[in-house]
PDB file of N, CA and C in Angstrom:
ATOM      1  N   UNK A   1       2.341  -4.793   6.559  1.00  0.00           N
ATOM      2  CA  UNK A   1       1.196  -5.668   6.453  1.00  0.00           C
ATOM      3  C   UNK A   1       1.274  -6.579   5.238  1.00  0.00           C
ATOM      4  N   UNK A   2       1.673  -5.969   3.979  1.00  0.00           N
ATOM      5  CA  UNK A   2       1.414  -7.412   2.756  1.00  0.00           C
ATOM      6  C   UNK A   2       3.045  -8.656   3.095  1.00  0.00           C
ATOM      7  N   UNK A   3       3.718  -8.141   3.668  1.00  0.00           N
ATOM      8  CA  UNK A   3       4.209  -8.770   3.617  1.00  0.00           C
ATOM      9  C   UNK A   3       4.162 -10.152   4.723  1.00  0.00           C
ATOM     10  N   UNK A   4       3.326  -9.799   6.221  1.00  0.00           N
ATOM     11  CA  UNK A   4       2.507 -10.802   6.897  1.00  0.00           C
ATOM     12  C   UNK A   4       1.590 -11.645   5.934  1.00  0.00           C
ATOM     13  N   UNK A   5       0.725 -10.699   4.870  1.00  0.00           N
ATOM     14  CA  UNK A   5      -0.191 -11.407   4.123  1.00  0.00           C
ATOM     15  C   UNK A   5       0.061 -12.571   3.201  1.00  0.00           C
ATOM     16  N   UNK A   6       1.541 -11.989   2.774  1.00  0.00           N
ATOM     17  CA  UNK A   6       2.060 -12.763   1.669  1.00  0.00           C
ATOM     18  C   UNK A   6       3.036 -14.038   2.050  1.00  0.00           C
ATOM     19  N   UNK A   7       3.014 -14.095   3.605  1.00  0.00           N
ATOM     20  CA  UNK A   7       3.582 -15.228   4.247  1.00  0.00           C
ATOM     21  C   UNK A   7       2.353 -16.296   4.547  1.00  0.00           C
ATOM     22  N   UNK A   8       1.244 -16.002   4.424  1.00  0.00           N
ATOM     23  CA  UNK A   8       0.060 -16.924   4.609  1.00  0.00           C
ATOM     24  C   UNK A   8      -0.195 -17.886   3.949  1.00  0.00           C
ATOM     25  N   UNK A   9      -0.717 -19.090   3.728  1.00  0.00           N
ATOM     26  CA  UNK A   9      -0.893 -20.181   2.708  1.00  0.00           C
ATOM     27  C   UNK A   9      -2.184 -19.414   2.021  1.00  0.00           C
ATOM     28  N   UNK A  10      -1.975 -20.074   0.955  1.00  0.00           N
ATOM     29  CA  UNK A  10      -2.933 -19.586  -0.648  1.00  0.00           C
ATOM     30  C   UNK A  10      -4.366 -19.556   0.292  1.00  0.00           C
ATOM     31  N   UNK A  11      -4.768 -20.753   0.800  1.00  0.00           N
ATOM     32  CA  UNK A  11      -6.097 -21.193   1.744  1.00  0.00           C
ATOM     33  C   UNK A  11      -6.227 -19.909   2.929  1.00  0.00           C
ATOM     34  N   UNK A  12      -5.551 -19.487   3.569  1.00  0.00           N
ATOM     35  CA  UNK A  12      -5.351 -18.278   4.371  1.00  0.00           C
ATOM     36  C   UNK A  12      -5.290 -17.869   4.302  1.00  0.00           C
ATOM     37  N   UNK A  13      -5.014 -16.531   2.378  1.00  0.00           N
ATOM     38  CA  UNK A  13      -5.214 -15.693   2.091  1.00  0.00           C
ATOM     39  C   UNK A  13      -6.183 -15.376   1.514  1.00  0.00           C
ATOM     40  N   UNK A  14      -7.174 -16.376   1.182  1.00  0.00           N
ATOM     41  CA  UNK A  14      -7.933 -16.003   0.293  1.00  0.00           C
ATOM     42  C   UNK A  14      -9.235 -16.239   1.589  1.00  0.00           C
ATOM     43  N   UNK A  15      -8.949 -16.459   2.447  1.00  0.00           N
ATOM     44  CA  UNK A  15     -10.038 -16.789   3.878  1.00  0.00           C
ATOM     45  C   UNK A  15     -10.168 -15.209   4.418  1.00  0.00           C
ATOM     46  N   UNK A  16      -8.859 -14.438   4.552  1.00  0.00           N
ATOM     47  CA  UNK A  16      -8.090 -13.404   4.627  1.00  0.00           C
ATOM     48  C   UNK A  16      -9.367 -11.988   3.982  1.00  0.00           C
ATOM     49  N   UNK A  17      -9.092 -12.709   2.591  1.00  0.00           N
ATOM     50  CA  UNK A  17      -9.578 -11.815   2.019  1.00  0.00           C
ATOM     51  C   UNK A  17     -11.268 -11.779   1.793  1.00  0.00           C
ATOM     52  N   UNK A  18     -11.586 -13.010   2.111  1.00  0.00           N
ATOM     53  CA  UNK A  18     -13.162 -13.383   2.322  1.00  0.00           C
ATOM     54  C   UNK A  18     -13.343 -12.212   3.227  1.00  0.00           C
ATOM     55  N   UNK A  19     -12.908 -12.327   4.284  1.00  0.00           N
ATOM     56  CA  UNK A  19     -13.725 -11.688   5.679  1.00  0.00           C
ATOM     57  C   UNK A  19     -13.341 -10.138   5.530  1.00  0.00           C
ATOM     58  N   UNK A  20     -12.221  -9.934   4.521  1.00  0.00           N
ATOM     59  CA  UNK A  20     -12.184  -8.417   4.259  1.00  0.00           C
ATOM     60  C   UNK A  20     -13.390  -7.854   3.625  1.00  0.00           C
ATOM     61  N   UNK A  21     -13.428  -8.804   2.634  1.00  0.00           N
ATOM     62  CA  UNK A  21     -14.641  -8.037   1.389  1.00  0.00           C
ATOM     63  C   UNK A  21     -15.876  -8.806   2.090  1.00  0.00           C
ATOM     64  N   UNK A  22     -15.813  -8.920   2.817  1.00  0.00           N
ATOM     65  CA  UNK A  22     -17.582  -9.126   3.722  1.00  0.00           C
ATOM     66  C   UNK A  22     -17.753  -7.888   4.660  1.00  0.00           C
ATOM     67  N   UNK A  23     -16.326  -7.747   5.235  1.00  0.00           N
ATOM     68  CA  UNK A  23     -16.807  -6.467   5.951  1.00  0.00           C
ATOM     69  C   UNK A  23     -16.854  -5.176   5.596  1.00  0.00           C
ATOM     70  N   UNK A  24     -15.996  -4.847   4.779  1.00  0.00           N
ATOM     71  CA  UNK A  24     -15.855  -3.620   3.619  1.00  0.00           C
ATOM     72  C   UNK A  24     -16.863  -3.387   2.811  1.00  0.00           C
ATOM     73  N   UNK A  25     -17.376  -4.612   2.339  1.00  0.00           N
ATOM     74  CA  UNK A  25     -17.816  -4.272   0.828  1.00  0.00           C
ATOM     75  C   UNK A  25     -17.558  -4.513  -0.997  1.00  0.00           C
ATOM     76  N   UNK A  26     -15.861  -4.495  -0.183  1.00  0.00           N
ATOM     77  CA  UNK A  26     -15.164  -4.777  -1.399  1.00  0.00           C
ATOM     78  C   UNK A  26     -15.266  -6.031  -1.893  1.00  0.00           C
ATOM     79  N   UNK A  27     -14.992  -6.413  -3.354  1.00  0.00           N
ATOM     80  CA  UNK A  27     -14.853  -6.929  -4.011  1.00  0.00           C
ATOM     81  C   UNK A  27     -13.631  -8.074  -3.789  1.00  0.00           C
ATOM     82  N   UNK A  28     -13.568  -9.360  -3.105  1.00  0.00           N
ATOM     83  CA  UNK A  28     -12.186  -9.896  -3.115  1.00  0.00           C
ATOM     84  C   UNK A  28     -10.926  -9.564  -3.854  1.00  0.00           C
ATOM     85  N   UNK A  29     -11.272  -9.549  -5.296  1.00  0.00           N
ATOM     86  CA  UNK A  29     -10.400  -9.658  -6.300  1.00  0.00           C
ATOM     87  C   UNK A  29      -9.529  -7.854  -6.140  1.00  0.00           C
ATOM     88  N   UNK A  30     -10.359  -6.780  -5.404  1.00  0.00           N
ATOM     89  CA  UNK A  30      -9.833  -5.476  -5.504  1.00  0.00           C
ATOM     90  C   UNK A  30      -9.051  -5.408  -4.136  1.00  0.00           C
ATOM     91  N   UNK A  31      -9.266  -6.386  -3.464  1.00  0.00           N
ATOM     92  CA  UNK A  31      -9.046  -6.098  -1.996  1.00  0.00           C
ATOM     93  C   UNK A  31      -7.365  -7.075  -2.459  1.00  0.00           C
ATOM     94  N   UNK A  32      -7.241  -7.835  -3.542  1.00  0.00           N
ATOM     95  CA  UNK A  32      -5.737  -8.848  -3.291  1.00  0.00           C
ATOM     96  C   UNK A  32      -5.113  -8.066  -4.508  1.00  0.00           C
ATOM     97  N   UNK A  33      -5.768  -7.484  -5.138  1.00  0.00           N
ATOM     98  CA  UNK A  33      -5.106  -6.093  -5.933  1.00  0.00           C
ATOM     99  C   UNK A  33      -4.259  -5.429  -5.320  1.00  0.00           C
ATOM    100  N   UNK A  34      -5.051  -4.390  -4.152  1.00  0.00           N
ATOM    101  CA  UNK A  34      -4.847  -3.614  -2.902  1.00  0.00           C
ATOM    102  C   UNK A  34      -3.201  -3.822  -2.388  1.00  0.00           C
ATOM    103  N   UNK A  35      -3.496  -5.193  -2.026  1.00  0.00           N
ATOM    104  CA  UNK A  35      -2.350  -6.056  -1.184  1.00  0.00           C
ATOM    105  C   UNK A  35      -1.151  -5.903  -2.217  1.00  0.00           C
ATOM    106  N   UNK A  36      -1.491  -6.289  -3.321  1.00  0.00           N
ATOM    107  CA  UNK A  36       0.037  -6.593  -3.808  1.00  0.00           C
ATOM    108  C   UNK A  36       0.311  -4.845  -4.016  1.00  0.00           C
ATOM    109  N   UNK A  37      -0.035  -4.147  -4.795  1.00  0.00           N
ATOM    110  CA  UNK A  37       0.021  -2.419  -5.069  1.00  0.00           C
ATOM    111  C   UNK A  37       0.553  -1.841  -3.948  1.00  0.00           C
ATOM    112  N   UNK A  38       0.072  -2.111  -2.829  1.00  0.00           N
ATOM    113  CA  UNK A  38       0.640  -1.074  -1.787  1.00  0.00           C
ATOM    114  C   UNK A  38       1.798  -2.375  -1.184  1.00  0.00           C
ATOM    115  N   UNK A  39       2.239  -3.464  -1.707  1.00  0.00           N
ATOM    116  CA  UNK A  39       3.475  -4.347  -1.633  1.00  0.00           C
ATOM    117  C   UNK A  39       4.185  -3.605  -2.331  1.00  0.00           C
ATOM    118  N   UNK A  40       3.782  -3.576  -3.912  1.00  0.00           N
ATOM    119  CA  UNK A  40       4.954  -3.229  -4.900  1.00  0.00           C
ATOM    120  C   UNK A  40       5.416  -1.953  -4.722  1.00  0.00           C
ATOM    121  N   UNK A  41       4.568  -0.528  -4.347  1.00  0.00           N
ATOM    122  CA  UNK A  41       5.124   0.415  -4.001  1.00  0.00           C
ATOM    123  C   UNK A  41       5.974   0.711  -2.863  1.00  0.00           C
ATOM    124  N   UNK A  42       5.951   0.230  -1.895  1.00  0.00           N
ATOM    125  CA  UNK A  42       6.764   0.078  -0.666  1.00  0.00           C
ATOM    126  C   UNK A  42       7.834  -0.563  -1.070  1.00  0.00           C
ATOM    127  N   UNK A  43       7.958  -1.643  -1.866  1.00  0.00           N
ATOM    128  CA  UNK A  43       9.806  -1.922  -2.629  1.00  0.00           C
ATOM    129  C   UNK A  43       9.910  -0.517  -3.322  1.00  0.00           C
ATOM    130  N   UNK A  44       8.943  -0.308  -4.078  1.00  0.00           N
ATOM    131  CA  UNK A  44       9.805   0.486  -4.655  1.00  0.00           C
ATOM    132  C   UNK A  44      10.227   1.948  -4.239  1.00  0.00           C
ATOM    133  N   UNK A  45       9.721   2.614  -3.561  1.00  0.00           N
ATOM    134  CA  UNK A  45      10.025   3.613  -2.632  1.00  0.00           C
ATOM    135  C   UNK A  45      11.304   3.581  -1.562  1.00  0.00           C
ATOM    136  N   UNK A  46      11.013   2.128  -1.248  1.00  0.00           N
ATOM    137  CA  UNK A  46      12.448   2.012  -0.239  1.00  0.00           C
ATOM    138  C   UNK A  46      13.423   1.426  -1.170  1.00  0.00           C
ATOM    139  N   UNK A  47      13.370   1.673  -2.240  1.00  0.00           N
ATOM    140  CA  UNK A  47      15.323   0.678  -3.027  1.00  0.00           C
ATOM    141  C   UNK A  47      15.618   2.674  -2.961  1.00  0.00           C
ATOM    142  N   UNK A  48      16.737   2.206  -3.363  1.00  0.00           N
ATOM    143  CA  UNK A  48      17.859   3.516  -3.131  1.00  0.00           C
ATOM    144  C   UNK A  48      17.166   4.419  -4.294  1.00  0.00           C
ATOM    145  N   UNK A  49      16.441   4.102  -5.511  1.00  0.00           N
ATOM    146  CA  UNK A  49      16.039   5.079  -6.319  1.00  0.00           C
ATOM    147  C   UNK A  49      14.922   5.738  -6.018  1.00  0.00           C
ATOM    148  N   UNK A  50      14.326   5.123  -4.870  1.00  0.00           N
ATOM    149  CA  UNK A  50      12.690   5.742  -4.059  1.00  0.00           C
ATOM    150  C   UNK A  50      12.376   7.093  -4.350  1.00  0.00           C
ATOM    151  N   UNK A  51      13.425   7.598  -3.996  1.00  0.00           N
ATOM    152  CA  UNK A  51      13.469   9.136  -3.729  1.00  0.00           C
ATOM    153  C   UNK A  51      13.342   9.797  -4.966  1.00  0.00           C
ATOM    154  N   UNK A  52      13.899   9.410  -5.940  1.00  0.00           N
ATOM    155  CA  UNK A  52      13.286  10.131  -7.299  1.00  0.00           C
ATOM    156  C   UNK A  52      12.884   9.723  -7.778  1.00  0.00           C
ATOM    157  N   UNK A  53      11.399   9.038  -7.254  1.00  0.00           N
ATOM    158  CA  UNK A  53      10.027   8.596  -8.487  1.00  0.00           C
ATOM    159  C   UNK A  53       9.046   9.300  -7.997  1.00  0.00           C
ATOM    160  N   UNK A  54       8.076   9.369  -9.268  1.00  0.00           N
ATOM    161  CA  UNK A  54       6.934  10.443  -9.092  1.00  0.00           C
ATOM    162  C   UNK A  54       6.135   9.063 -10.326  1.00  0.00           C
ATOM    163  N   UNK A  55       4.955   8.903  -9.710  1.00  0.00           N
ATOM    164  CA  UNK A  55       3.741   8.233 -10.125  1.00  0.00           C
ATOM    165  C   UNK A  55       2.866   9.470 -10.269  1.00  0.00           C
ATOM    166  N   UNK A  56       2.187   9.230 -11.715  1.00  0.00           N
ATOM    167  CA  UNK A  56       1.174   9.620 -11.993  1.00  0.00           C
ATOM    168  C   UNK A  56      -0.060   9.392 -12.385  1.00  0.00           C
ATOM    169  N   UNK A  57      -1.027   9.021 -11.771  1.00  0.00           N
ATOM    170  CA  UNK A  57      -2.249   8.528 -11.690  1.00  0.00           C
ATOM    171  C   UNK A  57      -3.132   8.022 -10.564  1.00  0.00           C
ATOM    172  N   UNK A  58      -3.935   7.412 -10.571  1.00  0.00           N
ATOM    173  CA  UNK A  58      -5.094   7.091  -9.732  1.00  0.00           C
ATOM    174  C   UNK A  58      -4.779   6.394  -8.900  1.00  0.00           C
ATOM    175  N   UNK A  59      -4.149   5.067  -9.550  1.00  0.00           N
ATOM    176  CA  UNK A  59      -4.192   3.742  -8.102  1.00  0.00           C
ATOM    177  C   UNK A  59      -2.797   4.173  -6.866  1.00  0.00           C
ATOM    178  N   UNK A  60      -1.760   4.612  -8.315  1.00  0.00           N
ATOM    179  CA  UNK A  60      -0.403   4.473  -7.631  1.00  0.00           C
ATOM    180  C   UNK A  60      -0.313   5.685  -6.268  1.00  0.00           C
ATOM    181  N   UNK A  61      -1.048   6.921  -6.883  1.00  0.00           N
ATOM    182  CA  UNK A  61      -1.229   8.026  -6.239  1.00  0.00           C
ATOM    183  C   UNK A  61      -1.954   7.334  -4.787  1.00  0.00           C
ATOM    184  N   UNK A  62      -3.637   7.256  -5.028  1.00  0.00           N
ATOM    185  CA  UNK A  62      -3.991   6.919  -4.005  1.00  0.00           C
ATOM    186  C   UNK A  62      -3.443   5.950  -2.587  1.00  0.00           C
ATOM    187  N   UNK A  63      -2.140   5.102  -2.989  1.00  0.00           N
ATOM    188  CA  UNK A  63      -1.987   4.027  -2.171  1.00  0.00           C
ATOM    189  C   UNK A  63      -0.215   4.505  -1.433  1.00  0.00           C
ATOM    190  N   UNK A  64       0.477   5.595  -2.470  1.00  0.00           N
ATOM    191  CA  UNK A  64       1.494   5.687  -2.041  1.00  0.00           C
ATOM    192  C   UNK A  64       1.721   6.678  -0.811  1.00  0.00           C
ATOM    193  N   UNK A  65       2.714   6.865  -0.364  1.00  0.00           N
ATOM    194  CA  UNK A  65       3.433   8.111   0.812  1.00  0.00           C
ATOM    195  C   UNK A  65       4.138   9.292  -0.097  1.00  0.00           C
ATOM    196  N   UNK A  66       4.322  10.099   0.214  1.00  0.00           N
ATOM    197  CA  UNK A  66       5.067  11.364  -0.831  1.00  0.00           C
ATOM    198  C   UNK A  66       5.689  11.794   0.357  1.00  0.00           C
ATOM    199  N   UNK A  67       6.981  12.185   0.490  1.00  0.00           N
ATOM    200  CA  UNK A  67       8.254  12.511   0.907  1.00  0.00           C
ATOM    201  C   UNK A  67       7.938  13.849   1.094  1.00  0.00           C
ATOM    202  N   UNK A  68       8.132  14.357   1.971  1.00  0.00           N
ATOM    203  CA  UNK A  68       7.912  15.896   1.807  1.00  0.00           C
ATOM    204  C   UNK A  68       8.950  16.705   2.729  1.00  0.00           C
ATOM    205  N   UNK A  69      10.143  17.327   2.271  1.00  0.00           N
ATOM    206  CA  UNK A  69      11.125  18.358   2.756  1.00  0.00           C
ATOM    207  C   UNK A  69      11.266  19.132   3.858  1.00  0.00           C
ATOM    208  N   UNK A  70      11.863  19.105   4.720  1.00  0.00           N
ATOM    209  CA  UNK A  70      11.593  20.177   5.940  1.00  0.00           C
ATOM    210  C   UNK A  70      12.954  20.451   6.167  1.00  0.00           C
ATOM    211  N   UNK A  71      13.264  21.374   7.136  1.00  0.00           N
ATOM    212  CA  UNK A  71      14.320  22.010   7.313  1.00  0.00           C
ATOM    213  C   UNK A  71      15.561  20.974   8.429  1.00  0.00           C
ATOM    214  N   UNK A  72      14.340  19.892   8.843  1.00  0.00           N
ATOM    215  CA  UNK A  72      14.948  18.993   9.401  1.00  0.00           C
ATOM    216  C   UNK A  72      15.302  17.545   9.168  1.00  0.00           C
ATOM    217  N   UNK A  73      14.937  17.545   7.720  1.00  0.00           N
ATOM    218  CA  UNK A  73      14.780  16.056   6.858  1.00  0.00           C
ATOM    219  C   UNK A  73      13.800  16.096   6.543  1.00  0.00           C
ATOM    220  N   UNK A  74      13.612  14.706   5.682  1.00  0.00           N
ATOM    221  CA  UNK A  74      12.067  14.568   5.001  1.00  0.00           C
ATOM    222  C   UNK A  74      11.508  14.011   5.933  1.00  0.00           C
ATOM    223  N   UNK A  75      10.303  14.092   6.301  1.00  0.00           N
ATOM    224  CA  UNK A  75       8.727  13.747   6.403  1.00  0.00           C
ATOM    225  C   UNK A  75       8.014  12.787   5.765  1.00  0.00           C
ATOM    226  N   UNK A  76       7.590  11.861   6.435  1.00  0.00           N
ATOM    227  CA  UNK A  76       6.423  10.788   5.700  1.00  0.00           C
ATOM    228  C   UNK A  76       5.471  11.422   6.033  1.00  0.00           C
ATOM    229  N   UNK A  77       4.538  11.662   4.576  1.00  0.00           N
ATOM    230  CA  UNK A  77       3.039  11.948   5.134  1.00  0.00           C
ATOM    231  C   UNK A  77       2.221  11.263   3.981  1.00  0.00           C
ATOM    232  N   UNK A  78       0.865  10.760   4.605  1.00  0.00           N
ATOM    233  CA  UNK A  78       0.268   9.720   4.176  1.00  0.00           C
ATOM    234  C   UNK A  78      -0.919  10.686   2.900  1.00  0.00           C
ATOM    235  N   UNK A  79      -0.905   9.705   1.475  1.00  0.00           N
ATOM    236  CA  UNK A  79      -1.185  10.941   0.780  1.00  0.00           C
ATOM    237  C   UNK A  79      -3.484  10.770   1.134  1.00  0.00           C
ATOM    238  N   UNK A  80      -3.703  10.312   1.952  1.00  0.00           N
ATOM    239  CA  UNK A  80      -4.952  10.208   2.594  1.00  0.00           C
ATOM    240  C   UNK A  80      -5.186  10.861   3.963  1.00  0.00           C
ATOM    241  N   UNK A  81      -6.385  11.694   3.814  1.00  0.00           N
ATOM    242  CA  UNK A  81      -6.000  11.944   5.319  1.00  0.00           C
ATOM    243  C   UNK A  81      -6.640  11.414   6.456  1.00  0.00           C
ATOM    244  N   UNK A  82      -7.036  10.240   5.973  1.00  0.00           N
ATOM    245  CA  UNK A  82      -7.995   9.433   7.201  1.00  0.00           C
ATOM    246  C   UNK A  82      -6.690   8.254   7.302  1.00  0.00           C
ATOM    247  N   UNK A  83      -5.305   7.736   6.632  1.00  0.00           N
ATOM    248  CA  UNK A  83      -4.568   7.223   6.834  1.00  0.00           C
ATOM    249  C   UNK A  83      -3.685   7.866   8.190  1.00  0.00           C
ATOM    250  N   UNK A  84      -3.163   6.466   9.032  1.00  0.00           N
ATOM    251  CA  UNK A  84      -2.104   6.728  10.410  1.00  0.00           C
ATOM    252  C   UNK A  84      -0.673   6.515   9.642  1.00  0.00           C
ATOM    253  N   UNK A  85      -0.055   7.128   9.611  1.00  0.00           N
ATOM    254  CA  UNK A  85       1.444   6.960   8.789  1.00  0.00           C
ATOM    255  C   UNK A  85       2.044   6.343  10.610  1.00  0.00           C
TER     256      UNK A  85
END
């Protein structure tokens, strides 16, 4: 998704983000926060060093995926549980 978003003209994202934070609630400015954060973590999870980073705190926590081990490979699971991985 940010990366559809981030193909939009400046005028189309910020129209984008009007009709988000009208229907949410949110705040525009938290909602193009949102966008880029869960952009920047998705590079950084998928470059080859993904696999051994650990974030600690609030935003990074709330928005990222955590890798989780099984006997058959890792697992994406979404660290929300009202999120669709």
């Amino acid at each position: 998704m940010p990366e559809t978003f981030l193909k939009l003209s400046a005028t189309d994202r910020r129209e984008a983000l009007a009709v988000a934070a009208a229907a949410s609630g949110r705040p525009l400015h938290l909602l193009e926060k949102d966008v880029w954060l869960v952009w920047l973590l998705d590079v950084l999870f998928r470059a080859p060093f993904g696999e051994h980073l650990v974030f600690k705190g609030g935003s990074s926590l709330s928005k990222s995926r955590t890798r989780r081990s099984t006997t058959r490979g890792g697992r994406w699971k979404c660290s929300k549980k009202s999120e669709a991985c």
